[in-house]
Protein backbone atom coordinates (compact mmCIF):
# COMPACT_ATOMS: atom_id res chain seq x y z
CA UNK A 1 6.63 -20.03 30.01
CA UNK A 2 6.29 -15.85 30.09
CA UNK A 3 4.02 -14.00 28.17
CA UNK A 4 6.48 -12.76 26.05
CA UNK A 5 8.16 -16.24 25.08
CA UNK A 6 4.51 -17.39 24.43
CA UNK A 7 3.31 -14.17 22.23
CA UNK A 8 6.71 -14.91 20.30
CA UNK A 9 5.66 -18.59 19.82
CA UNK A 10 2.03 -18.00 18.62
CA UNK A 11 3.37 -15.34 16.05
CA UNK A 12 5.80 -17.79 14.77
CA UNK A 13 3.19 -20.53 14.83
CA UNK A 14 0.91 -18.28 12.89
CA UNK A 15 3.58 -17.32 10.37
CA UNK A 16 4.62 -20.76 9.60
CA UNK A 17 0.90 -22.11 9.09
CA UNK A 18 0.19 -19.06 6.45
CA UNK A 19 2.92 -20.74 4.83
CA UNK A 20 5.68 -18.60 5.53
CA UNK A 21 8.66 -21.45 6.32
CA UNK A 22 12.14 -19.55 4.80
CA UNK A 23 13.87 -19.77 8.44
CA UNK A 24 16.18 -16.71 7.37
CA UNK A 25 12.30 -14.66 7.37
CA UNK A 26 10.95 -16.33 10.20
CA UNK A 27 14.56 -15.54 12.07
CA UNK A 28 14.42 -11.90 11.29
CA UNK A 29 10.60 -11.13 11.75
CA UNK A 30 11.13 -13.05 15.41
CA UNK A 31 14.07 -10.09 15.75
CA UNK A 32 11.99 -7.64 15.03
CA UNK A 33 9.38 -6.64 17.62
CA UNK A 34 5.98 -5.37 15.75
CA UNK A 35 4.93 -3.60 18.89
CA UNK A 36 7.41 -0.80 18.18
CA UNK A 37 6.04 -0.36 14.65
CA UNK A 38 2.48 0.22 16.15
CA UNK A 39 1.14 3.31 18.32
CA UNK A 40 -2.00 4.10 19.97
CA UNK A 41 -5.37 2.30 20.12
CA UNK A 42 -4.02 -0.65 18.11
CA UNK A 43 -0.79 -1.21 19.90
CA UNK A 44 -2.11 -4.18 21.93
CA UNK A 45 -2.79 -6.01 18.61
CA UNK A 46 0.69 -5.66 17.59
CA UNK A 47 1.61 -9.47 17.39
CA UNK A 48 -2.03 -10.38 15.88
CA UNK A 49 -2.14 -11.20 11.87
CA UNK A 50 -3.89 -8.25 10.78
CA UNK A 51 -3.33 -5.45 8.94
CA UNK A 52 -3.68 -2.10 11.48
CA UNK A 53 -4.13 1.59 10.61
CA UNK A 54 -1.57 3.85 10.75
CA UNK A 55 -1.16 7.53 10.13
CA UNK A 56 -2.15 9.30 7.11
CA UNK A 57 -4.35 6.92 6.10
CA UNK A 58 -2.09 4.14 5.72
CA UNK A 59 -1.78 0.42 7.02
CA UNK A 60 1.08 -1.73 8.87
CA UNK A 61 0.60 -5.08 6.48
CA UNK A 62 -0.55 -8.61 8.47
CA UNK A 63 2.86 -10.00 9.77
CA UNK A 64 2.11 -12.99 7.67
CA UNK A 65 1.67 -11.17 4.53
CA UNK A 66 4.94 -9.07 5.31
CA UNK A 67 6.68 -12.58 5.24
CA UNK A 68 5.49 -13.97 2.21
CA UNK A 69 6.41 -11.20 0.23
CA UNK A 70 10.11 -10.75 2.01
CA UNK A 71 9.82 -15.26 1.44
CA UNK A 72 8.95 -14.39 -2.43
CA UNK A 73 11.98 -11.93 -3.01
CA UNK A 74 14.88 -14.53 -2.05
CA UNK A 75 17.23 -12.12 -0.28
CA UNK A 76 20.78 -12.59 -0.08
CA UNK A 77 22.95 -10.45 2.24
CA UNK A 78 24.73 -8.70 -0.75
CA UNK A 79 21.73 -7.73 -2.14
CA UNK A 80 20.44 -3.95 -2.84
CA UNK A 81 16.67 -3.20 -2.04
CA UNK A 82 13.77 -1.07 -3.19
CA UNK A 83 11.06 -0.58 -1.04
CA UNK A 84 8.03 1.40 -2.04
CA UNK A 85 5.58 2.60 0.82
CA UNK A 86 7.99 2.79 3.83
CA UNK A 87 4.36 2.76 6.12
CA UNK A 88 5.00 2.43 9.32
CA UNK A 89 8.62 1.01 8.91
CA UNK A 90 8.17 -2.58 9.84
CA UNK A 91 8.80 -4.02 6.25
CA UNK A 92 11.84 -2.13 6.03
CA UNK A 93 13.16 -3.33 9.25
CA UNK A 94 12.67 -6.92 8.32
CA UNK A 95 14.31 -6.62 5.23
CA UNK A 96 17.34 -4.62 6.77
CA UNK A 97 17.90 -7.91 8.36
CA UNK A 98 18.74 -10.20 5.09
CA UNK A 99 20.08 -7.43 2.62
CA UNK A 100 22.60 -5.20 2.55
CA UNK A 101 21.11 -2.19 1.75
CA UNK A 102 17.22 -0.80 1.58
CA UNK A 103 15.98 2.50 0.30
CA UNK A 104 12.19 2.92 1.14
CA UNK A 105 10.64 5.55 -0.17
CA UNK A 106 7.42 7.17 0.93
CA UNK A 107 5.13 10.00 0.20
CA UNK A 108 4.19 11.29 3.06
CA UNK A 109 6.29 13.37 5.36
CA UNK A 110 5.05 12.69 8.61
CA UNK A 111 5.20 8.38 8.09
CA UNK A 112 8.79 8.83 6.41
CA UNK A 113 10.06 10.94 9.80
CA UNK A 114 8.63 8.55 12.38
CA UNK A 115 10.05 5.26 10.87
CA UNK A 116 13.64 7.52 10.35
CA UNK A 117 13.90 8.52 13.71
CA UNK A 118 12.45 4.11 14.90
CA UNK A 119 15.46 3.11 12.73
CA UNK A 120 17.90 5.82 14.17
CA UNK A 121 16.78 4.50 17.80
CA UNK A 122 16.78 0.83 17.01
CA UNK A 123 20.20 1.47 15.03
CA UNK A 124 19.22 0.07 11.67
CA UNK A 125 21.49 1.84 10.12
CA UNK A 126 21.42 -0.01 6.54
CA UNK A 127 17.49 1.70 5.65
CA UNK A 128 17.66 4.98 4.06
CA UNK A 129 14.06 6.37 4.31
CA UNK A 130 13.50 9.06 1.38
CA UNK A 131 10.74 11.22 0.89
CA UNK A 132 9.49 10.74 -2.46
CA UNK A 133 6.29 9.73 -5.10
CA UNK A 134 7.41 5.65 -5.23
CA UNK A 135 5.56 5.07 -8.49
CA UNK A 136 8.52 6.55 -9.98
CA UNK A 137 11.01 4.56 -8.07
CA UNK A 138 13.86 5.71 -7.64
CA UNK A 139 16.30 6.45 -10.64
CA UNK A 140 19.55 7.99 -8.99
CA UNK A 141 20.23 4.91 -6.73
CA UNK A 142 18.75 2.17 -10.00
CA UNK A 143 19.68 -0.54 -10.86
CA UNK A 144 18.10 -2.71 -7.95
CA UNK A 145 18.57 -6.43 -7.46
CA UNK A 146 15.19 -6.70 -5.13
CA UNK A 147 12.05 -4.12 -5.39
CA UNK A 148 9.10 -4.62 -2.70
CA UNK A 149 6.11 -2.72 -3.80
CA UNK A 150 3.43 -2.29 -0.46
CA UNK A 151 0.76 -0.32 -2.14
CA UNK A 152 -1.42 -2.08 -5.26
CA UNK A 153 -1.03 -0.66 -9.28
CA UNK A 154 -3.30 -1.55 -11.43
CA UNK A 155 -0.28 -3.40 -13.68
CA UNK A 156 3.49 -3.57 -12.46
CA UNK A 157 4.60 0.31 -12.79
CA UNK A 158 6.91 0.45 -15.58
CA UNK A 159 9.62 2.95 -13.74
CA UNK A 160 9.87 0.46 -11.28
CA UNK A 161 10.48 -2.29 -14.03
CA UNK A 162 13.03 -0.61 -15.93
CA UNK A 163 15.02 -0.31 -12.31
CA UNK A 164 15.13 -3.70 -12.15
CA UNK A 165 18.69 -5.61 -12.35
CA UNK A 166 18.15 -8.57 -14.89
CA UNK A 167 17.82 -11.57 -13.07
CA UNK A 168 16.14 -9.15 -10.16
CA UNK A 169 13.06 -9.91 -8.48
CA UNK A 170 10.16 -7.44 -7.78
CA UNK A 171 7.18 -8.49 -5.57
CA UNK A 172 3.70 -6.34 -6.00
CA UNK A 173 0.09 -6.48 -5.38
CA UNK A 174 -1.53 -5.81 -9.09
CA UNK A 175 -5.45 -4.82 -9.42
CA UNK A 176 -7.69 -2.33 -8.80
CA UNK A 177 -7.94 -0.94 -5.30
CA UNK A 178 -11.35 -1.14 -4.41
CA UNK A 179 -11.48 -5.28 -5.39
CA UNK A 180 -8.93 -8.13 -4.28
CA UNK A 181 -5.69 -7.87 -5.98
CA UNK A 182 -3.01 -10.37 -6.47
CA UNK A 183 0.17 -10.65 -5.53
CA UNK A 184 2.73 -11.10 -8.02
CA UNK A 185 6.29 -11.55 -8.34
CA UNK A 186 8.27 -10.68 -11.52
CA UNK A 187 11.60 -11.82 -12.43
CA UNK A 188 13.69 -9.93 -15.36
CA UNK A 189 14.95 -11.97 -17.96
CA UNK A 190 17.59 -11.49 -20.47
CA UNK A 191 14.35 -11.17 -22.37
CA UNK A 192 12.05 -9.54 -20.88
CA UNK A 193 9.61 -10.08 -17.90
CA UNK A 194 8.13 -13.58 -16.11
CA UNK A 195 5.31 -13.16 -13.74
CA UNK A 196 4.10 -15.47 -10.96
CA UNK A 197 0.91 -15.45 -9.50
CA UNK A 198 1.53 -15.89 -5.42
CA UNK A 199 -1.58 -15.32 -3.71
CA UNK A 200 -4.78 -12.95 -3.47
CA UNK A 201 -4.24 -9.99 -1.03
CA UNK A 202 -5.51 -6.32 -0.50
CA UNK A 203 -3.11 -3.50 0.10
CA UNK A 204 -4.21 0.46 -0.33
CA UNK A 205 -3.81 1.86 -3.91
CA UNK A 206 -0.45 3.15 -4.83
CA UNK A 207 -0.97 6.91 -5.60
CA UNK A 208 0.97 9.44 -7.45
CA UNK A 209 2.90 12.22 -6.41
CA UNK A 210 3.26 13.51 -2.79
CA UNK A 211 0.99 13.17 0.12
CA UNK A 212 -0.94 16.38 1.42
CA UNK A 213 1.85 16.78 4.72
CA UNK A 214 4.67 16.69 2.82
């Protein structure tokens, strides 16, 4: 067996025994190759589960955790996605393959023009990276069936909420940034909001505004 065939086996393995078993998520993450997501020093850890700095500060989220949270939002191929915290642009990617559409917005310029011109090369052309403070979501393009939240509020951001279709599902890590946060998924209601408790995780705070390069 190559190397290649083998790397792609262990990441699969890896996925599956963190619990990630929707085939539809562990058929797109095996499409999408991590190694283009990740430059420099790090790039021979590409296909390891860990979380690896990027620019500006930022992180590319374990590949495991990445699929529990694309597992949690139950994508269908009509649906419409919000991302928050494009990153490096290796969520996005993986959603692109089980929805129709995803806007991922991110606040800083120089992360938001690498992963546009990754999806330009890799012809993903269903992602529409926008430059733009996430924690206010984004209004024009509301109301969303899915939102995806990669940065951690301190309580589900009520902008984001509100752009939430009923019956929608949003998936976010909720605490305070320096301490382990949870995951949680919340589901609108006719009448309101249900929350699920998925797993503990740690993601960098979800700031405000726009980042110091943009």
């Amino acid at each position: 067996m190559n190397t290649e065939a083998e790397r792609k086996m262990q990441f699969l393995f890896a996925l599956r025994s963190k619990g990630v078993t929707d085939s539809r998520v562990l058929s797109a993450m095996e499409k999408i190759d991590r190694g283009l997501f990740v430059r420099g020093l790090f790039a021979e850890r590409a296909y390891e589960d860990m979380p690896l700095p990027i620019a500006c500060g930022q992180t590319i989220s374990q590949p495991s955790v990445v699929g529990l949270m694309t597992q949690a939002l139950d994508l269908n191929p009509r649906h419409k996605v919000l991302e928050v915290g494009t990153g490096s642009g290796y969520q996005a990617a993986v959603l692109s393959q089980l929805a129709r559409r995803v806007y991922t917005v991110e606040r800083h310029k120089t992360l938001v023009h690498e992963a546009k011109s990754l999806f330009e090369t890799l012809d993903y052309s269903n992602i529409i990276p926008i430059l733009s403070d996430g924690s206010r979501g984004l209004p024009d393009q509301a109301p969303f069936d899915r939102i995806i939240v990669t940065a951690a509020a301190e309580d589900p951001p009520s902008p984001l909420l509100a752009q939430l279709k009923e019956g929608g599902i949003m998936v976010v890590p909720v605490g305070q940034s320096d301490t382990v946060q949870n995951l949680i998924r919340v589901t609108r209601t006719e009448d309101g909001y249900h929350y699920d408790d998925l797993r503990a995780v740690r993601f960098v705070p979800l700031v405000e505004g726009l980042g110091k390069d943009s």
